[in-house]
ModelCIF file with pLDDT and N, C-alpha, C, O atoms, coordinates in Angstrom:
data_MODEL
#
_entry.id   MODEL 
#
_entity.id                         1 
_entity.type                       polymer 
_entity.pdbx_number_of_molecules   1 
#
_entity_poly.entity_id                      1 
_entity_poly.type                           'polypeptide(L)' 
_entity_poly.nstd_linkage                   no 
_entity_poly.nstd_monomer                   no 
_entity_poly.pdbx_seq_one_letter_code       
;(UNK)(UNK)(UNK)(UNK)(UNK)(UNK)(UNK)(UNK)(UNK)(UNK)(UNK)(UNK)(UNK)(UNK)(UNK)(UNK)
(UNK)(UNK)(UNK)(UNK)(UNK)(UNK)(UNK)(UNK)(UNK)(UNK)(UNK)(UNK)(UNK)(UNK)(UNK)(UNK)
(UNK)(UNK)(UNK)(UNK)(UNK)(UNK)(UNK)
;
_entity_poly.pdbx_seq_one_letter_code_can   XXXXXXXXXXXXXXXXXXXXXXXXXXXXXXXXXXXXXXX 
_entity_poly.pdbx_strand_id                 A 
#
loop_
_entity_poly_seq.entity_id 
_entity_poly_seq.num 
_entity_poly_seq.mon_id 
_entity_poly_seq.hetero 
1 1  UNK n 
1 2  UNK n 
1 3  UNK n 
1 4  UNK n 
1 5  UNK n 
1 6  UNK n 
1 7  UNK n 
1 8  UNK n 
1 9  UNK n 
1 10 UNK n 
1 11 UNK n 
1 12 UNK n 
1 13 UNK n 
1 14 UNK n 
1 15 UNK n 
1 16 UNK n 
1 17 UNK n 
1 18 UNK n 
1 19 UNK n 
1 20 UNK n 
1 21 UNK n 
1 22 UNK n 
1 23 UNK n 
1 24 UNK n 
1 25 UNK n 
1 26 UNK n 
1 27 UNK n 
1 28 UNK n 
1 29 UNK n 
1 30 UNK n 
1 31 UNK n 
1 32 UNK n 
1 33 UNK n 
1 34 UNK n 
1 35 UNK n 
1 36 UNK n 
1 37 UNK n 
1 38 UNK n 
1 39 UNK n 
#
_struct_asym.id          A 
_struct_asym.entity_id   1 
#
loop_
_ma_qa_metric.id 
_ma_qa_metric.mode 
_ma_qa_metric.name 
_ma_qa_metric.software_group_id 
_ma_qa_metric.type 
1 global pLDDT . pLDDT 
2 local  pLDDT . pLDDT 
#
_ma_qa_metric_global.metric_id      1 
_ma_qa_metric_global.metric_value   97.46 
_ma_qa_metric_global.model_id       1 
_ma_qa_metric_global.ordinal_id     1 
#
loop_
_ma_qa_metric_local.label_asym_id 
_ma_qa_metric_local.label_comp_id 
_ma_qa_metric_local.label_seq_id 
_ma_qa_metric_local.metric_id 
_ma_qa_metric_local.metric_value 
_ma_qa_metric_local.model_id 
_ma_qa_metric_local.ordinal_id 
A UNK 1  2 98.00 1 1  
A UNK 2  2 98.00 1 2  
A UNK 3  2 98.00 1 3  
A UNK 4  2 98.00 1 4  
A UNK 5  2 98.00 1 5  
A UNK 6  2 98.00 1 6  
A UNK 7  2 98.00 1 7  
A UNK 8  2 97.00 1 8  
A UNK 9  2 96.00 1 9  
A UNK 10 2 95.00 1 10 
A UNK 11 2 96.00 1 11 
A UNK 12 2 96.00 1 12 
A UNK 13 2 97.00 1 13 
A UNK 14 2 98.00 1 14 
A UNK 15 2 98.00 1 15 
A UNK 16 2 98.00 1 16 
A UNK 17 2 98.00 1 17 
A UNK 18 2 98.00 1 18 
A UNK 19 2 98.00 1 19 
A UNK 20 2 98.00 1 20 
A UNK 21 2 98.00 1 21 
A UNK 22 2 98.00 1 22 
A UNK 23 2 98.00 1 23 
A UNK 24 2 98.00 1 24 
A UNK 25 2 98.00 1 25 
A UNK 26 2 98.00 1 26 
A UNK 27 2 98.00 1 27 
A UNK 28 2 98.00 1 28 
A UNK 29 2 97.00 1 29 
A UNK 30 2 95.00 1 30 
A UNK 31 2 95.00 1 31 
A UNK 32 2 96.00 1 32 
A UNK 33 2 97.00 1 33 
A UNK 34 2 98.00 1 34 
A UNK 35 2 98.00 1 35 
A UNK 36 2 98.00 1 36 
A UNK 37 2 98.00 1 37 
A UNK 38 2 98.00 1 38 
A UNK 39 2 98.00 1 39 
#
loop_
_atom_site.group_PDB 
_atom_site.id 
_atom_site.type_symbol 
_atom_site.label_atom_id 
_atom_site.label_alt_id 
_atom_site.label_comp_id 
_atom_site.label_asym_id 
_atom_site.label_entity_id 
_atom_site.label_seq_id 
_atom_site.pdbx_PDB_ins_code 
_atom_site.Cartn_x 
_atom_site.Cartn_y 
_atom_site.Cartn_z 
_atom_site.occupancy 
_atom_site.B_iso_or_equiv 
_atom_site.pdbx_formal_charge 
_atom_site.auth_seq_id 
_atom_site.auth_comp_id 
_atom_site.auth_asym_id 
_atom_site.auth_atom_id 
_atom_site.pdbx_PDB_model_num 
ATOM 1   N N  . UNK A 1 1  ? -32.265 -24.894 1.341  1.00 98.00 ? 1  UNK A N  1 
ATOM 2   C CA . UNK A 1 1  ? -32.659 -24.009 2.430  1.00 98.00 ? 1  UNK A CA 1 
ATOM 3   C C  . UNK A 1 1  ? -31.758 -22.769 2.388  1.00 98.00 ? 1  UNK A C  1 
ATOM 4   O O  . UNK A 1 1  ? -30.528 -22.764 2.340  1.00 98.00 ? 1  UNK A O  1 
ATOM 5   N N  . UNK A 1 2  ? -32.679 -21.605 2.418  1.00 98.00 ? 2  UNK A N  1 
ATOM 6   C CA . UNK A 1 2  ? -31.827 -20.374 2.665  1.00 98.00 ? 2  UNK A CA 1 
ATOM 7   C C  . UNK A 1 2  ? -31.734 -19.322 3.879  1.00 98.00 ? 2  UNK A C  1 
ATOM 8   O O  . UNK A 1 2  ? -32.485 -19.119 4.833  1.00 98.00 ? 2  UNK A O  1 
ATOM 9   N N  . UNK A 1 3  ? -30.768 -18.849 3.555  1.00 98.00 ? 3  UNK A N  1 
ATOM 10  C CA . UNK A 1 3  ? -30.931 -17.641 4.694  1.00 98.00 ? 3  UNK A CA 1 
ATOM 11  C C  . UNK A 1 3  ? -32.076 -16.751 4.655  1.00 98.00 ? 3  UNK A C  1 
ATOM 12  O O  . UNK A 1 3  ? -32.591 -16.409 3.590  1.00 98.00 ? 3  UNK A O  1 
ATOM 13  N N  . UNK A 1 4  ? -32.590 -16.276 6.079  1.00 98.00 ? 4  UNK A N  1 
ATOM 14  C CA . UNK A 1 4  ? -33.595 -15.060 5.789  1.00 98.00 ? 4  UNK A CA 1 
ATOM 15  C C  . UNK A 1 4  ? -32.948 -13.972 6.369  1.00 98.00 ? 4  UNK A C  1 
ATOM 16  O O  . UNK A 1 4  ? -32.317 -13.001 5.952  1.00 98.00 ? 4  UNK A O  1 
ATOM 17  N N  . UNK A 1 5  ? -33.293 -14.424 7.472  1.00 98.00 ? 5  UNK A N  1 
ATOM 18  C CA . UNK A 1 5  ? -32.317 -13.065 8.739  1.00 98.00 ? 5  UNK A CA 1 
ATOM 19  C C  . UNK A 1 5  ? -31.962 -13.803 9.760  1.00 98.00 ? 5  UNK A C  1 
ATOM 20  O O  . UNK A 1 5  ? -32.307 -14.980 9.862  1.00 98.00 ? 5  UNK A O  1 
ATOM 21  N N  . UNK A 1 6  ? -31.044 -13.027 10.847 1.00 98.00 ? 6  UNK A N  1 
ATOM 22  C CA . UNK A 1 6  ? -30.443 -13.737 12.028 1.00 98.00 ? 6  UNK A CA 1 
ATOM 23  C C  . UNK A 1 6  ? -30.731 -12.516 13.542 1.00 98.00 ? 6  UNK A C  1 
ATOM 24  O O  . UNK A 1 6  ? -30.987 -11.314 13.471 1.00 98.00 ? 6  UNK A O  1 
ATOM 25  N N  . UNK A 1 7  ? -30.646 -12.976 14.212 1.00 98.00 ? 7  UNK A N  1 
ATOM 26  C CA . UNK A 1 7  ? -30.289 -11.783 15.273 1.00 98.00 ? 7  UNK A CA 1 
ATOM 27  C C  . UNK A 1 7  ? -29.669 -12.302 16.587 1.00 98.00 ? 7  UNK A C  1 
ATOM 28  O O  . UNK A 1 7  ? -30.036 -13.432 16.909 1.00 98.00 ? 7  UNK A O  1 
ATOM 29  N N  . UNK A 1 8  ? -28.839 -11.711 17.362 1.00 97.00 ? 8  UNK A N  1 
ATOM 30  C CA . UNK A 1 8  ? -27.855 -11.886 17.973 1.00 97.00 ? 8  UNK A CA 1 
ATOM 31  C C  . UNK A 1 8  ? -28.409 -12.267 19.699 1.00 97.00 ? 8  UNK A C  1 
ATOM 32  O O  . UNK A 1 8  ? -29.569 -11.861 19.758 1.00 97.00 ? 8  UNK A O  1 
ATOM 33  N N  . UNK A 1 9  ? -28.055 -12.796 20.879 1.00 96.00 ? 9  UNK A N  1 
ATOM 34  C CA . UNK A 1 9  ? -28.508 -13.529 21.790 1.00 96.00 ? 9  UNK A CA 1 
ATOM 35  C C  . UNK A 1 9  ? -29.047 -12.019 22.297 1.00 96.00 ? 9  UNK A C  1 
ATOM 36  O O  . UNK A 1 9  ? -30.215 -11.977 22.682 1.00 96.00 ? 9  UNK A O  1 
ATOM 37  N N  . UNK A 1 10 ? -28.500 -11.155 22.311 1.00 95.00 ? 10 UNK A N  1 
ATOM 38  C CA . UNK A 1 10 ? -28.921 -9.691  23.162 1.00 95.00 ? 10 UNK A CA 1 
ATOM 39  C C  . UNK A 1 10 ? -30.008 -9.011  22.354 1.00 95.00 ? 10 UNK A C  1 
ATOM 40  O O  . UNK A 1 10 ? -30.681 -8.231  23.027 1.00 95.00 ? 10 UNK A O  1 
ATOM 41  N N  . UNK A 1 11 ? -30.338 -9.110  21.111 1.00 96.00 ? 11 UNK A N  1 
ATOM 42  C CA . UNK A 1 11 ? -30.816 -8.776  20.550 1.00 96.00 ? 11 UNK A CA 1 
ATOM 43  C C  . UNK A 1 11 ? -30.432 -7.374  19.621 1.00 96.00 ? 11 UNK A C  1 
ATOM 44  O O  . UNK A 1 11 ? -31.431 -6.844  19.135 1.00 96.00 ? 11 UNK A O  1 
ATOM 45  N N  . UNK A 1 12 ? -29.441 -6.868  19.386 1.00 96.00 ? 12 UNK A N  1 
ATOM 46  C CA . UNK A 1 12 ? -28.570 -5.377  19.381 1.00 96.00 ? 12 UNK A CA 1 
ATOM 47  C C  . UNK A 1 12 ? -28.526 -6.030  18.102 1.00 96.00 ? 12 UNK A C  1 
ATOM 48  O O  . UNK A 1 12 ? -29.551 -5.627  17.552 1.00 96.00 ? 12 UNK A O  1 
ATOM 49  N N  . UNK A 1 13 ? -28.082 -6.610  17.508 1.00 97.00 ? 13 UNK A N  1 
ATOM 50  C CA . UNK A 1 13 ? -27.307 -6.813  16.428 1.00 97.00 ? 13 UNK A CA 1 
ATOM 51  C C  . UNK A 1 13 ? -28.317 -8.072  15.753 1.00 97.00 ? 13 UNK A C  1 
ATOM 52  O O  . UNK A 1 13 ? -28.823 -9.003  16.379 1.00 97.00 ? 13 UNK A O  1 
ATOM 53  N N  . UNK A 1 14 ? -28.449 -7.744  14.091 1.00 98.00 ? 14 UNK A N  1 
ATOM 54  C CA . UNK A 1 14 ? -29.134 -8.089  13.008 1.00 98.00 ? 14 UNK A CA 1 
ATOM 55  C C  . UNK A 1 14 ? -28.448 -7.861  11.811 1.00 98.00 ? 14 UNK A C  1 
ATOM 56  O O  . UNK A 1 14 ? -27.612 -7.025  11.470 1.00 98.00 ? 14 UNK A O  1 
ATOM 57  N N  . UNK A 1 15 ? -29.195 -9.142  11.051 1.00 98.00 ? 15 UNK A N  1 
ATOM 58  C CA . UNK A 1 15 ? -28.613 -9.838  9.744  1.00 98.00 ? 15 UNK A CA 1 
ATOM 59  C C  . UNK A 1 15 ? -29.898 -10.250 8.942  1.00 98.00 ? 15 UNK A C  1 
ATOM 60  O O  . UNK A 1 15 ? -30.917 -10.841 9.300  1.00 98.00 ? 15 UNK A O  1 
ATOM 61  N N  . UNK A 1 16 ? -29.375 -9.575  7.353  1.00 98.00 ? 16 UNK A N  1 
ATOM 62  C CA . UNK A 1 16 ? -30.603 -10.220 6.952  1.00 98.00 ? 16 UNK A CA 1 
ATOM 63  C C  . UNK A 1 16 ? -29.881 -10.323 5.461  1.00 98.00 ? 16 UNK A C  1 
ATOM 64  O O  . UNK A 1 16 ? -28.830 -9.807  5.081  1.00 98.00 ? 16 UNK A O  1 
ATOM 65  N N  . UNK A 1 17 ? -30.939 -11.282 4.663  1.00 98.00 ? 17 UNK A N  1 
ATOM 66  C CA . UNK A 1 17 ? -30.401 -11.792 3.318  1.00 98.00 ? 17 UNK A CA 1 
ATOM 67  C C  . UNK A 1 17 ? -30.933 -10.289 2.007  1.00 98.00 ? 17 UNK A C  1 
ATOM 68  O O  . UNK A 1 17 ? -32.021 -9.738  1.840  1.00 98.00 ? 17 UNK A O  1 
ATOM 69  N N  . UNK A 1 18 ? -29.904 -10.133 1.491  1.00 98.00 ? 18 UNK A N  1 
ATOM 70  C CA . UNK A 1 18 ? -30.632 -8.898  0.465  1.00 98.00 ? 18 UNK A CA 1 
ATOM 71  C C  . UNK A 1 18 ? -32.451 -9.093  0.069  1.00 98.00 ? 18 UNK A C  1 
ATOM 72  O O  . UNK A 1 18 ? -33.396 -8.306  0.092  1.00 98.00 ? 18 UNK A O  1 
ATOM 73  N N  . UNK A 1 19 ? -32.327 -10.383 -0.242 1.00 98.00 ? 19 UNK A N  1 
ATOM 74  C CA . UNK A 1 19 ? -33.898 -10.375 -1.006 1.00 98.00 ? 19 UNK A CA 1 
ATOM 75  C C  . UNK A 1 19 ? -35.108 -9.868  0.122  1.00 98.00 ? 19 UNK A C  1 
ATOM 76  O O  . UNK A 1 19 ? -36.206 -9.457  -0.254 1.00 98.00 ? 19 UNK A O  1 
ATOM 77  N N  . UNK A 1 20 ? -34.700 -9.973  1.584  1.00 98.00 ? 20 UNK A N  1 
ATOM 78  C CA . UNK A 1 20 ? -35.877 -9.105  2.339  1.00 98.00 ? 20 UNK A CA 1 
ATOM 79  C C  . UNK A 1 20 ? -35.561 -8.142  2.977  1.00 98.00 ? 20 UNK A C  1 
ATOM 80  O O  . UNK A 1 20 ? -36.315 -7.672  3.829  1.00 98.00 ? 20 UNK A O  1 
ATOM 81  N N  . UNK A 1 21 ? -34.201 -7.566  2.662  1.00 98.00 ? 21 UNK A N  1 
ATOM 82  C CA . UNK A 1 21 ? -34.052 -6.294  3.491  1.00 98.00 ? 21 UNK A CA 1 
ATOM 83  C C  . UNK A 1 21 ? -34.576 -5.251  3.249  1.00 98.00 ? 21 UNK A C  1 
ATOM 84  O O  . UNK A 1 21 ? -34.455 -4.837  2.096  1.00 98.00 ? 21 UNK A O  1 
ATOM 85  N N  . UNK A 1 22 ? -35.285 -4.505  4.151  1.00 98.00 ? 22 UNK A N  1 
ATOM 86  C CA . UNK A 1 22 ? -36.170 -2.960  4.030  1.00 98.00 ? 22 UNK A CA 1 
ATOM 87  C C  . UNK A 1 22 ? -37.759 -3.971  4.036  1.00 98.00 ? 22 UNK A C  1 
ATOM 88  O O  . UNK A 1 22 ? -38.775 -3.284  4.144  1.00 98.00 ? 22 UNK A O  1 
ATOM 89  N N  . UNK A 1 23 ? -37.956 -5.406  3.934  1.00 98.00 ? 23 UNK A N  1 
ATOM 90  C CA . UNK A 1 23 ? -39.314 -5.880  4.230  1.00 98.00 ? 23 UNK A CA 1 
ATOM 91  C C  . UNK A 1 23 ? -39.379 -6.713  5.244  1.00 98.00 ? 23 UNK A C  1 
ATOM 92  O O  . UNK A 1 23 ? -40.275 -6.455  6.049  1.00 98.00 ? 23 UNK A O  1 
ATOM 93  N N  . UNK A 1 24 ? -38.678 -7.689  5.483  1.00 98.00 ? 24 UNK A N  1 
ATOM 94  C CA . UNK A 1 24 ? -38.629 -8.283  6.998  1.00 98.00 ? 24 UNK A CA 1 
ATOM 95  C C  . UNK A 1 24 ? -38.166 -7.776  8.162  1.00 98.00 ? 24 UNK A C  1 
ATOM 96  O O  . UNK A 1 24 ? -37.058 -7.289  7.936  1.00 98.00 ? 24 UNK A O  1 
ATOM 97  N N  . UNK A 1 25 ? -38.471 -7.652  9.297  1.00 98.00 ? 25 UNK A N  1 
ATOM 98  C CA . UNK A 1 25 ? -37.776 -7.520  10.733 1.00 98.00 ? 25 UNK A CA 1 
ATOM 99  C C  . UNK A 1 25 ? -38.101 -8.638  11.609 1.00 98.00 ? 25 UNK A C  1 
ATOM 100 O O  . UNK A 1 25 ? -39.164 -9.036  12.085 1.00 98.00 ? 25 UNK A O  1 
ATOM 101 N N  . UNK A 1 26 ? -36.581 -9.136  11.709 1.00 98.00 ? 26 UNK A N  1 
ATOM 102 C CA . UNK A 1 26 ? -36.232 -9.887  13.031 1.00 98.00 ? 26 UNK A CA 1 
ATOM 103 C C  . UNK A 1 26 ? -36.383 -9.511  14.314 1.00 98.00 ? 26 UNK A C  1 
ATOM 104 O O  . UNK A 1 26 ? -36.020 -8.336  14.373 1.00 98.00 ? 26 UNK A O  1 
ATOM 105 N N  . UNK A 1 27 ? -36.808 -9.979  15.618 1.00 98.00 ? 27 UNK A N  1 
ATOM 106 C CA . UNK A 1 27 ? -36.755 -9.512  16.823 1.00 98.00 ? 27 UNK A CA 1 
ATOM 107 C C  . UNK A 1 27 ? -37.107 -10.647 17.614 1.00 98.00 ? 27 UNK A C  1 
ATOM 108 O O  . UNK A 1 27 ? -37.601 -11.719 17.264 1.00 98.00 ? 27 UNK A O  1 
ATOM 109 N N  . UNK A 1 28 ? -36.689 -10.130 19.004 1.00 98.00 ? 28 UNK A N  1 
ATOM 110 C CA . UNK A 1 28 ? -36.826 -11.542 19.920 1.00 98.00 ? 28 UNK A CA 1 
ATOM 111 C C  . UNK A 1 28 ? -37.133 -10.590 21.262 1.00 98.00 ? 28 UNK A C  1 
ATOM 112 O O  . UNK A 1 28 ? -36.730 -9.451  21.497 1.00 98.00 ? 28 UNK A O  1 
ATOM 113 N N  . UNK A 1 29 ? -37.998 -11.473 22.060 1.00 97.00 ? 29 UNK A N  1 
ATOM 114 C CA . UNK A 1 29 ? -38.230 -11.423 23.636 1.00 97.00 ? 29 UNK A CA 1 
ATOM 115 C C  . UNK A 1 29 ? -37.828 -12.383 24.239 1.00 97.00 ? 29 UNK A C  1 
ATOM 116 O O  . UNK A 1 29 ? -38.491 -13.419 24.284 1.00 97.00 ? 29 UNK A O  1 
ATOM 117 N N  . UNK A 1 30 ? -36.398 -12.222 24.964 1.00 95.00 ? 30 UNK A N  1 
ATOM 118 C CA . UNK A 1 30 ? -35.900 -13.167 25.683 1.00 95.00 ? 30 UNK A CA 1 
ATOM 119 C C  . UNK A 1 30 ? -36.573 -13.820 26.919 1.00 95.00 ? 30 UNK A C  1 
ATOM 120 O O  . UNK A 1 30 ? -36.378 -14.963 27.334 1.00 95.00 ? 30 UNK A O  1 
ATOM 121 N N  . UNK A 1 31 ? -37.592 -12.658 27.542 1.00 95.00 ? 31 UNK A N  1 
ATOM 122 C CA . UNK A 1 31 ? -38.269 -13.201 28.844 1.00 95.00 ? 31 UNK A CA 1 
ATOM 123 C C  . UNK A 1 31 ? -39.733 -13.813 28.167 1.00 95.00 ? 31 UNK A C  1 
ATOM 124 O O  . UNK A 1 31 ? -40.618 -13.572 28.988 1.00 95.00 ? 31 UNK A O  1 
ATOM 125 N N  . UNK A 1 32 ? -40.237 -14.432 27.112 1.00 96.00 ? 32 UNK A N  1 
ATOM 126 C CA . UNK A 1 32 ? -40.679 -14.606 26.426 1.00 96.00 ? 32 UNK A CA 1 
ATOM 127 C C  . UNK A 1 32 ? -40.430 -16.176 25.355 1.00 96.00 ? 32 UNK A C  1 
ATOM 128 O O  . UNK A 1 32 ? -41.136 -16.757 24.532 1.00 96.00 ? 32 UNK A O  1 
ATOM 129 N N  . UNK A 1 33 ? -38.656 -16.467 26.081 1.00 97.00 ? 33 UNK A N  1 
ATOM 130 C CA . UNK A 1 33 ? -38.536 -17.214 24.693 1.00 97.00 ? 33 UNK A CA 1 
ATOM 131 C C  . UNK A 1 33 ? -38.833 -17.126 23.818 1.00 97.00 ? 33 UNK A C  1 
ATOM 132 O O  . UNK A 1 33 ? -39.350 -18.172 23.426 1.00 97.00 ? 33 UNK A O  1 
ATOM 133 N N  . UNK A 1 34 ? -38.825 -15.810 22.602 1.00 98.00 ? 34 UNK A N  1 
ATOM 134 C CA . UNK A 1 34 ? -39.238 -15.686 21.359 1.00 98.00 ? 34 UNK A CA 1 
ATOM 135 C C  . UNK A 1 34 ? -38.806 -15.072 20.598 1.00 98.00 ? 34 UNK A C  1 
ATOM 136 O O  . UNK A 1 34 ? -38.407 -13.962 20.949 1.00 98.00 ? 34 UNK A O  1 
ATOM 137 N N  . UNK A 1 35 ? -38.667 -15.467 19.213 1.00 98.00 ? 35 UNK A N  1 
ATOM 138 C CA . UNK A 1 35 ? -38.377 -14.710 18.059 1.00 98.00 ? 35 UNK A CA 1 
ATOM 139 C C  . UNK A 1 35 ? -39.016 -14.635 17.262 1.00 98.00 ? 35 UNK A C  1 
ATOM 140 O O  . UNK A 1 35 ? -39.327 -15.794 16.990 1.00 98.00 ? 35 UNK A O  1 
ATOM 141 N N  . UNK A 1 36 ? -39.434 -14.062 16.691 1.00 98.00 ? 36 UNK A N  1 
ATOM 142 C CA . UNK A 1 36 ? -40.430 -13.315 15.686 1.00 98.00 ? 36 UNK A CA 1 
ATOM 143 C C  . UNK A 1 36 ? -39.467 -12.841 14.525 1.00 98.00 ? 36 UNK A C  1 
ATOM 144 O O  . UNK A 1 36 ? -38.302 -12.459 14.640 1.00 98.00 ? 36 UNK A O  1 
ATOM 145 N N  . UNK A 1 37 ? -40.468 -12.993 13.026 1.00 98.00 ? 37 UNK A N  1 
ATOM 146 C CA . UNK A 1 37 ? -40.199 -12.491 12.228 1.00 98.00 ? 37 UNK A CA 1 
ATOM 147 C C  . UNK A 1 37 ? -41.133 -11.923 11.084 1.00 98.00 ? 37 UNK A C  1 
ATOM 148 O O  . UNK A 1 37 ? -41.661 -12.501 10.134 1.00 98.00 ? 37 UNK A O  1 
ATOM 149 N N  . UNK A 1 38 ? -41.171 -10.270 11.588 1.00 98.00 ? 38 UNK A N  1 
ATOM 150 C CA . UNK A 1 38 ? -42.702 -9.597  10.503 1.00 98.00 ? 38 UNK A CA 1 
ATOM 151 C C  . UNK A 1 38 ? -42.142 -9.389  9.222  1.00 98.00 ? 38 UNK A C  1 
ATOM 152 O O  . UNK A 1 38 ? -41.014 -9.042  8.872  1.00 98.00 ? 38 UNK A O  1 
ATOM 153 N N  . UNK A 1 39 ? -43.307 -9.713  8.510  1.00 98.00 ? 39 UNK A N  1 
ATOM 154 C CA . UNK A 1 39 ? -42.688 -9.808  6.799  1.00 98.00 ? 39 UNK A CA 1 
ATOM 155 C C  . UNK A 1 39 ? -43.969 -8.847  6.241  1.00 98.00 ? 39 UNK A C  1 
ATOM 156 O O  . UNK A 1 39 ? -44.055 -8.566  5.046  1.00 98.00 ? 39 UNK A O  1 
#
């Protein structure tokens, strides 16, 4: 199992593994319970 991306409880701050950076985005709606990830 590998890393893809991460993002932080506030949502401000993101992490992602070289092989999808500039193609995945992480994001979350906290009032929502959700995180999403578009590839």
């Amino acid at each position: 199992r590998e890393f893809v991306a991460a993002i932080s409880a506030s949502g401000i701050r993101t992490l992602y593994a070289d092989s999808v950076k500039g193609r995945f985005t992480i994001s979350r709606d906290n009032a929502k319970n959700t995180v999403y990830l578009q590839m």
